[in-house]
C-alpha atoms as a PDB file:
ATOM      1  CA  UNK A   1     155.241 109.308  77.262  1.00  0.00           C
ATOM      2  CA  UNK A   2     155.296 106.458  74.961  1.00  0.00           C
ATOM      3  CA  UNK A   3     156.506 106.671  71.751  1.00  0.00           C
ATOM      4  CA  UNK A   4     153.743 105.704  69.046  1.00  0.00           C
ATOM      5  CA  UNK A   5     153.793 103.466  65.906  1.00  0.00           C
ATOM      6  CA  UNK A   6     152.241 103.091  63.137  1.00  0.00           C
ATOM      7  CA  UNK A   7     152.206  99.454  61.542  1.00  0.00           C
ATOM      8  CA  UNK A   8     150.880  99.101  58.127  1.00  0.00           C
ATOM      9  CA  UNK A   9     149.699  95.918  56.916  1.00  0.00           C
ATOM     10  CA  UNK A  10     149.606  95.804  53.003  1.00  0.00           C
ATOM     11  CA  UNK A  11     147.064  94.158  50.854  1.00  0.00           C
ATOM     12  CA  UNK A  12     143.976  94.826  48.466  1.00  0.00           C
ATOM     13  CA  UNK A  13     140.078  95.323  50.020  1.00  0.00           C
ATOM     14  CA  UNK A  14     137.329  92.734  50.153  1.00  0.00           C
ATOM     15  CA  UNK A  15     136.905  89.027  50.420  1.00  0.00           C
ATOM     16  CA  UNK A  16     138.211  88.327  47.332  1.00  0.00           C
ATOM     17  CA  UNK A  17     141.687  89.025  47.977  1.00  0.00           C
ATOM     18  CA  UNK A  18     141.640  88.389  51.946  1.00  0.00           C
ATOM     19  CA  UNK A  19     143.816  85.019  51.881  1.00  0.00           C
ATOM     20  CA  UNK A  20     146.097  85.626  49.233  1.00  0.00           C
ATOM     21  CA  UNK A  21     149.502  85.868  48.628  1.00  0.00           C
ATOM     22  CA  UNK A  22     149.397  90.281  48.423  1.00  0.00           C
ATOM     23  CA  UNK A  23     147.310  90.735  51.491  1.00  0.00           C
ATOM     24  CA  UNK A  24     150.210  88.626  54.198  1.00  0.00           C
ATOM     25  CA  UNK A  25     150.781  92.166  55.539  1.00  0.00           C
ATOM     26  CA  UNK A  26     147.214  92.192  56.261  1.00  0.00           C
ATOM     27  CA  UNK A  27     147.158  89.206  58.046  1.00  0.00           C
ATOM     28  CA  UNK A  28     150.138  89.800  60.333  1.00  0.00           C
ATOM     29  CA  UNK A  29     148.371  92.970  61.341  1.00  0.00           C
ATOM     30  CA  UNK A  30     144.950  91.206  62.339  1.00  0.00           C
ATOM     31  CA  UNK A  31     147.455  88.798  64.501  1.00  0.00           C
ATOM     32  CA  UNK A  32     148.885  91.633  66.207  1.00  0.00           C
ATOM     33  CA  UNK A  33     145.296  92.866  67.312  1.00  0.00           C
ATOM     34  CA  UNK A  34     144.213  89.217  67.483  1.00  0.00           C
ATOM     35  CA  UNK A  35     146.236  88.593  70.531  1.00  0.00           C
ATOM     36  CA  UNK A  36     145.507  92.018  71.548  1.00  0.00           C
ATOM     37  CA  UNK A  37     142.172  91.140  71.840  1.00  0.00           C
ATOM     38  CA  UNK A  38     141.651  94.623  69.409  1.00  0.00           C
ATOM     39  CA  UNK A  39     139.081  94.910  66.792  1.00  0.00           C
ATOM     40  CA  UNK A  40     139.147  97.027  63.616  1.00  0.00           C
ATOM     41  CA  UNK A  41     137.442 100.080  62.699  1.00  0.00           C
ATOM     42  CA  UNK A  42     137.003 102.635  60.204  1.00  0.00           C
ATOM     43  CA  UNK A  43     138.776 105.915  60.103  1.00  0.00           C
ATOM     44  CA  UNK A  44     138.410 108.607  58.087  1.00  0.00           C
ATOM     45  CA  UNK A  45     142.098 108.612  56.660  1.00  0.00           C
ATOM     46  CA  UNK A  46     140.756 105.736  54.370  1.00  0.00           C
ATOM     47  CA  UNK A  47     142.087 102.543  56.390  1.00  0.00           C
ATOM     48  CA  UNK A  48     141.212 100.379  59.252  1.00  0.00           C
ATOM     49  CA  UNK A  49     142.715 101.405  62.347  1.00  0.00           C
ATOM     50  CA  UNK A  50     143.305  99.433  65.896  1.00  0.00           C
ATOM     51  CA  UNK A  51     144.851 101.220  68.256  1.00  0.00           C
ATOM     52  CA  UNK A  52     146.600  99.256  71.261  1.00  0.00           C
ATOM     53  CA  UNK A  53     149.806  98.597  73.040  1.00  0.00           C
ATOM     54  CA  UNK A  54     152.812  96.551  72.449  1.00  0.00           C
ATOM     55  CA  UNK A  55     152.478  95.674  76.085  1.00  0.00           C
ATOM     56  CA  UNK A  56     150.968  97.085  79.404  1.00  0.00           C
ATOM     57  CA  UNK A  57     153.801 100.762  79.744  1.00  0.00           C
ATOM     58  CA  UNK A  58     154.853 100.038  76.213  1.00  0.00           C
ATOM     59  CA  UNK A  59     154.548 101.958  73.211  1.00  0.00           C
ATOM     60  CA  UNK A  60     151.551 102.515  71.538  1.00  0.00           C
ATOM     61  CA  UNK A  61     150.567 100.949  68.388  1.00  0.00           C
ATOM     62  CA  UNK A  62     148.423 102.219  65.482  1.00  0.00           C
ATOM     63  CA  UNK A  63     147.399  98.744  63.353  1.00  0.00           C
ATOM     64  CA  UNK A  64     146.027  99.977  59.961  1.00  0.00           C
ATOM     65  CA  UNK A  65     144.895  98.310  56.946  1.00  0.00           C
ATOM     66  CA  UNK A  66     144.635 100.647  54.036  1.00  0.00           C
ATOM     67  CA  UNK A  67     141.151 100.141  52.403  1.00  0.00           C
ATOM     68  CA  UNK A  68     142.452 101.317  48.859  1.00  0.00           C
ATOM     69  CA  UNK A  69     144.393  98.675  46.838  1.00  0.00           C
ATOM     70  CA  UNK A  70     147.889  97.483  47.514  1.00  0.00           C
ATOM     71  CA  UNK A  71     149.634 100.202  44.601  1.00  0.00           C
ATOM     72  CA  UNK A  72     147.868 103.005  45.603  1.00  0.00           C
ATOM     73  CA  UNK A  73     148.332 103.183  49.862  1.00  0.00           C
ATOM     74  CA  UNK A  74     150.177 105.707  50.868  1.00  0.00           C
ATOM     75  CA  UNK A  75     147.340 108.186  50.786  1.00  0.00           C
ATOM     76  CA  UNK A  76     146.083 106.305  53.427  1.00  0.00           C
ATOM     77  CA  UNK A  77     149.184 105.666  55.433  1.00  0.00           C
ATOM     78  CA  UNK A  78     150.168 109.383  54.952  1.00  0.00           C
ATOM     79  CA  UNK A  79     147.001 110.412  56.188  1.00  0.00           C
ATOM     80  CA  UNK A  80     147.202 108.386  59.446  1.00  0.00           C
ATOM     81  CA  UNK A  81     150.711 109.512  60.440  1.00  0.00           C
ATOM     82  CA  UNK A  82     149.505 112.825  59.924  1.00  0.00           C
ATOM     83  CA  UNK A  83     146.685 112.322  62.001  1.00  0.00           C
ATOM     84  CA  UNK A  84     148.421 110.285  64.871  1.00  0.00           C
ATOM     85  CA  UNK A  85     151.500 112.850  64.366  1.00  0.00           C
ATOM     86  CA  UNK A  86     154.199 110.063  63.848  1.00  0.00           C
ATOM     87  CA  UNK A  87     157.321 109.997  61.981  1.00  0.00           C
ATOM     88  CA  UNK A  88     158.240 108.066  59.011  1.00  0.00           C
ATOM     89  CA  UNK A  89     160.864 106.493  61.606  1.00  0.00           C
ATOM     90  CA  UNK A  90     158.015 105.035  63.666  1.00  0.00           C
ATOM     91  CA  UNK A  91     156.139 103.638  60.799  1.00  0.00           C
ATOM     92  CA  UNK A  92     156.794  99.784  59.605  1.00  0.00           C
ATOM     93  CA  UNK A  93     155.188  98.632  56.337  1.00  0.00           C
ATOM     94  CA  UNK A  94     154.554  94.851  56.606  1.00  0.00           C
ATOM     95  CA  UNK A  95     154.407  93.452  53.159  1.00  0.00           C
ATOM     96  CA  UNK A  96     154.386  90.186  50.593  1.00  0.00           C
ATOM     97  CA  UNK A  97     157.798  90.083  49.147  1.00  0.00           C
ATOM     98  CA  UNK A  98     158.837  87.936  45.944  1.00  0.00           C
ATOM     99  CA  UNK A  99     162.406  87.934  45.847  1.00  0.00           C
ATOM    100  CA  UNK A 100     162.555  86.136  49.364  1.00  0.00           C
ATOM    101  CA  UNK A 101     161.023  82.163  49.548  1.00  0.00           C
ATOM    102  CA  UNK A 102     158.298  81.091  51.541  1.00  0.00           C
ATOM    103  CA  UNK A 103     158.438  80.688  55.319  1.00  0.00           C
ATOM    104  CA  UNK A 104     161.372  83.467  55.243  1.00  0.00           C
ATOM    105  CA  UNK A 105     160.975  86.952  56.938  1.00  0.00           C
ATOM    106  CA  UNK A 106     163.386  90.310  56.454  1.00  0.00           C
ATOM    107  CA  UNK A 107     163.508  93.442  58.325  1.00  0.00           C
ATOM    108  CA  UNK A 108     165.405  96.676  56.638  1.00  0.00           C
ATOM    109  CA  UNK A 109     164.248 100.418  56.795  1.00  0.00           C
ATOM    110  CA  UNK A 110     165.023 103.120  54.389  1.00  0.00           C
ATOM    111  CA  UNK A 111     166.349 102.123  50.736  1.00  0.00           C
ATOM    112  CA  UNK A 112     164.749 101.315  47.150  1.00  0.00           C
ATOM    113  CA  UNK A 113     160.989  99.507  46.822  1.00  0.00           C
ATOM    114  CA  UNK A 114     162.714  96.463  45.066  1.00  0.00           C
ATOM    115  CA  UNK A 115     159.936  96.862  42.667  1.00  0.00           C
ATOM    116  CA  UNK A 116     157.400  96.452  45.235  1.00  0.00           C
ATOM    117  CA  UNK A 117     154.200  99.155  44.043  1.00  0.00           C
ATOM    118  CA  UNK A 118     152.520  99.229  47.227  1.00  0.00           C
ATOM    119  CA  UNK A 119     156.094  99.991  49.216  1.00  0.00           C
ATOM    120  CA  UNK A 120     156.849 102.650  46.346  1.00  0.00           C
ATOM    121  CA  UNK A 121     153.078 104.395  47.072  1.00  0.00           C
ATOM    122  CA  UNK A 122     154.225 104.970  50.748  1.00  0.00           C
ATOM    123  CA  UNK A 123     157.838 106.243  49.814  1.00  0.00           C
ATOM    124  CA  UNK A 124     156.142 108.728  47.576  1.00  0.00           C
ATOM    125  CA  UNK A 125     153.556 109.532  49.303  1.00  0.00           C
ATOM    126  CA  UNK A 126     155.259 109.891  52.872  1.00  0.00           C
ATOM    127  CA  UNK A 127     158.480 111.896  50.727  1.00  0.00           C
ATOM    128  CA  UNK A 128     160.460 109.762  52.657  1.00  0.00           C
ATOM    129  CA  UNK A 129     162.219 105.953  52.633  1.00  0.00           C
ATOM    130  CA  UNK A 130     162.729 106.020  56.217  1.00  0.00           C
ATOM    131  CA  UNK A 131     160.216 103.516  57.617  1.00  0.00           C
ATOM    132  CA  UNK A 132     160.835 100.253  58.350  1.00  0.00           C
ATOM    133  CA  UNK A 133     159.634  96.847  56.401  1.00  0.00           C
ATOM    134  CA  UNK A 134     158.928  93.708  57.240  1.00  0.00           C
ATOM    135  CA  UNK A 135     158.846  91.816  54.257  1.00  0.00           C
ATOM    136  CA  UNK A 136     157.076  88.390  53.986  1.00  0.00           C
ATOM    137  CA  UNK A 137     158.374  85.947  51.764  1.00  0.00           C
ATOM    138  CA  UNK A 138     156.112  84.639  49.132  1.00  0.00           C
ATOM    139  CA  UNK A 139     158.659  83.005  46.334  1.00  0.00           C
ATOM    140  CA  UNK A 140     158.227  83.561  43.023  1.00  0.00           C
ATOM    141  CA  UNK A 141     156.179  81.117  40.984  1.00  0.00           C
ATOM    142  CA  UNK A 142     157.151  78.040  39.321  1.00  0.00           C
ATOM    143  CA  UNK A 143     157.407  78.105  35.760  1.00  0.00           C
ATOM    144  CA  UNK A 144     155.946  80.465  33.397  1.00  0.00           C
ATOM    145  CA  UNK A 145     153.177  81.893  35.661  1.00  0.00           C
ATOM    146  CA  UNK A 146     153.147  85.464  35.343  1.00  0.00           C
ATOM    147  CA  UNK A 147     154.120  86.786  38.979  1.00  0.00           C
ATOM    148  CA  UNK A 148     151.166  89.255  38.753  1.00  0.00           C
ATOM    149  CA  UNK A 149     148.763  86.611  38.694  1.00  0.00           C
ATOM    150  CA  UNK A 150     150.905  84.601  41.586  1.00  0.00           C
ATOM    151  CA  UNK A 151     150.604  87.254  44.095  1.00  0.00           C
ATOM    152  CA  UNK A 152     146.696  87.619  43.718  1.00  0.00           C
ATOM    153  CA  UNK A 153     146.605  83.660  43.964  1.00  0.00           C
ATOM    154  CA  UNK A 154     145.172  82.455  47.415  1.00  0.00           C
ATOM    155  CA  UNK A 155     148.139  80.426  48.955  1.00  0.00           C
ATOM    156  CA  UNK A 156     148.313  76.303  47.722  1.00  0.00           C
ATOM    157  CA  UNK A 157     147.745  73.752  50.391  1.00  0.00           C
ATOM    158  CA  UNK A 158     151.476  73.056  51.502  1.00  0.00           C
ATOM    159  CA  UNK A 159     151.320  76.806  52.186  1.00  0.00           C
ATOM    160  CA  UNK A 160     148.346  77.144  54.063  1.00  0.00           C
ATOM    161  CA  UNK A 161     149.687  74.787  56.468  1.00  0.00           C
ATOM    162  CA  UNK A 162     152.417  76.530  57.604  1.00  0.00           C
ATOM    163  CA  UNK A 163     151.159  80.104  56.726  1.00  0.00           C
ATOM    164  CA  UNK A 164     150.030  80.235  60.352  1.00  0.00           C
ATOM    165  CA  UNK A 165     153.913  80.016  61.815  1.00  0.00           C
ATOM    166  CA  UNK A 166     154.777  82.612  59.460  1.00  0.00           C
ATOM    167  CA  UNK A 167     151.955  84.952  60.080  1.00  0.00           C
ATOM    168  CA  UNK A 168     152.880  84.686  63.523  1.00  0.00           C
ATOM    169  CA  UNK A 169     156.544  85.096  63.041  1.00  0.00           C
ATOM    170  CA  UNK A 170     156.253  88.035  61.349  1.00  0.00           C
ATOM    171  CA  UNK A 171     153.995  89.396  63.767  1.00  0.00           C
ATOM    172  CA  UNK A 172     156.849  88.367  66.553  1.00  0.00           C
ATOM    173  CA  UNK A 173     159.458  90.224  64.092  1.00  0.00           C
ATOM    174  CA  UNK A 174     157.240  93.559  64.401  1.00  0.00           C
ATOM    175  CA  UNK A 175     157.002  93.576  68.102  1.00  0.00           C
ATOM    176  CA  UNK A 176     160.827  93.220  68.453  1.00  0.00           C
ATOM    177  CA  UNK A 177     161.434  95.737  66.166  1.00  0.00           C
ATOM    178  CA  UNK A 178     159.114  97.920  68.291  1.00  0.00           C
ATOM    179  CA  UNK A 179     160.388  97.010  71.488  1.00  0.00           C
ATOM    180  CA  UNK A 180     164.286  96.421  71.192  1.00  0.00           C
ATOM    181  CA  UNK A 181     165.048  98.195  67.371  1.00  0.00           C
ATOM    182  CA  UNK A 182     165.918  96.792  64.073  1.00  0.00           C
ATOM    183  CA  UNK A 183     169.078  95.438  64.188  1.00  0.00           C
ATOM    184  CA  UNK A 184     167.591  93.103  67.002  1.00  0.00           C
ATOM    185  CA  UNK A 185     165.287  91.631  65.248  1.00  0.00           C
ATOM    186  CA  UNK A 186     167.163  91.642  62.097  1.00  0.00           C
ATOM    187  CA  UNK A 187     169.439  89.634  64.259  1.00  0.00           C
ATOM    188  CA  UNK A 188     166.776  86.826  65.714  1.00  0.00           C
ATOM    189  CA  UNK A 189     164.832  86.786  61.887  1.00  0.00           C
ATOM    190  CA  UNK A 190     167.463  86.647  59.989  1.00  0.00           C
ATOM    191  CA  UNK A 191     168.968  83.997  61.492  1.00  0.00           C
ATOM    192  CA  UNK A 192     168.538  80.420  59.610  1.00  0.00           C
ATOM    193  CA  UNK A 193     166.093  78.069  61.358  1.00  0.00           C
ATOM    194  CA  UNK A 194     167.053  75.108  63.772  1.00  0.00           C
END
């Protein structure tokens, strides 16, 4: 039988925050049901859930989107790998990160939340650092801007052209961490661009 995962895309609720900087995880996760052709729906663990395949024989995939805000999700992500009975091992937490520039993507599992809330709300509330990340970068702003205020910013214009390749890299990164383990696509993501 296939093994199933659970991928996690972090971000707050509502149209407010839909194209900012703090909800990337969430878009990477509507790409992966996007060219599954999967829509979203509500399920009583608190999130929106999509469940599909990483291809036709391959493992299963659980897409969720946490409807609580970004620092408090792992009540919801808890929930659905209680529900769906999977492992910390089989979940991967895709995620904004700060500390990496734009247009950059980073796979680890296990280890500290780097100061990331919504990551620390999942280690706690999962007891476990196990699961995978795949963290987005988003640079840190320029200046004095307070990088509270930078993550809840919609991306600027240069951004929003090239968000697209990175939304869909990232998506790529998941699938190959799915299908042929971390250190794989650590390998091909990590790698500096030609």
């Amino acid at each position: 039988m296939a093994q199933t995962w659970l991928i996690v895309g972090l971000g707050n609720p509502g149209p407010r925050y839909e194209l900012t900087r703090h909800n990337v995880g969430q878009l990477v996760v509507d790409e992966l049901a996007a060219r599954r052709g999967e829509a979203f729906r509500a399920h009583k663990a608190n999130a929106r859930v999509a469940e599909t395949w990483l291809r036709p024989g391959g493992a299963k995939l659980v897409l969720a989107k946490p409807n609580t805000f970004m620092n408090v999700s792992g009540g919801p992500v808890a929930g659905l790998t209680r529900f769906y009975g999977i492992a910390p091992e089989h979940v991967v937490v895709v995620h904004d990160e700060l500390d990496i520039p734009f247009d950059t993507i980073k796979l680890k599992a296990g280890g500290g939340h780097g100061g990331h809330n919504g990551v620390r709300d999942v280690a706690k509330a999962l007891d476990s650092t196990a699961f995978a990340r795949v963290r987005v970068g988003i640079g840190r702003p320029n200046g004095r801007q307070d990088p509270a205020d930078w993550v809840l910013d919609p991306f600027g214009p240069a951004e929003r052209k090239n968000l697209p390749i990175l939304v869909g890299d990232a998506a790529d990164a998941v699938e190959l961490l799915v299908e042929e383990g971390l250190v794989t696509a650590q390998q091909k993501h990590h790698a500096p661009r030609v």
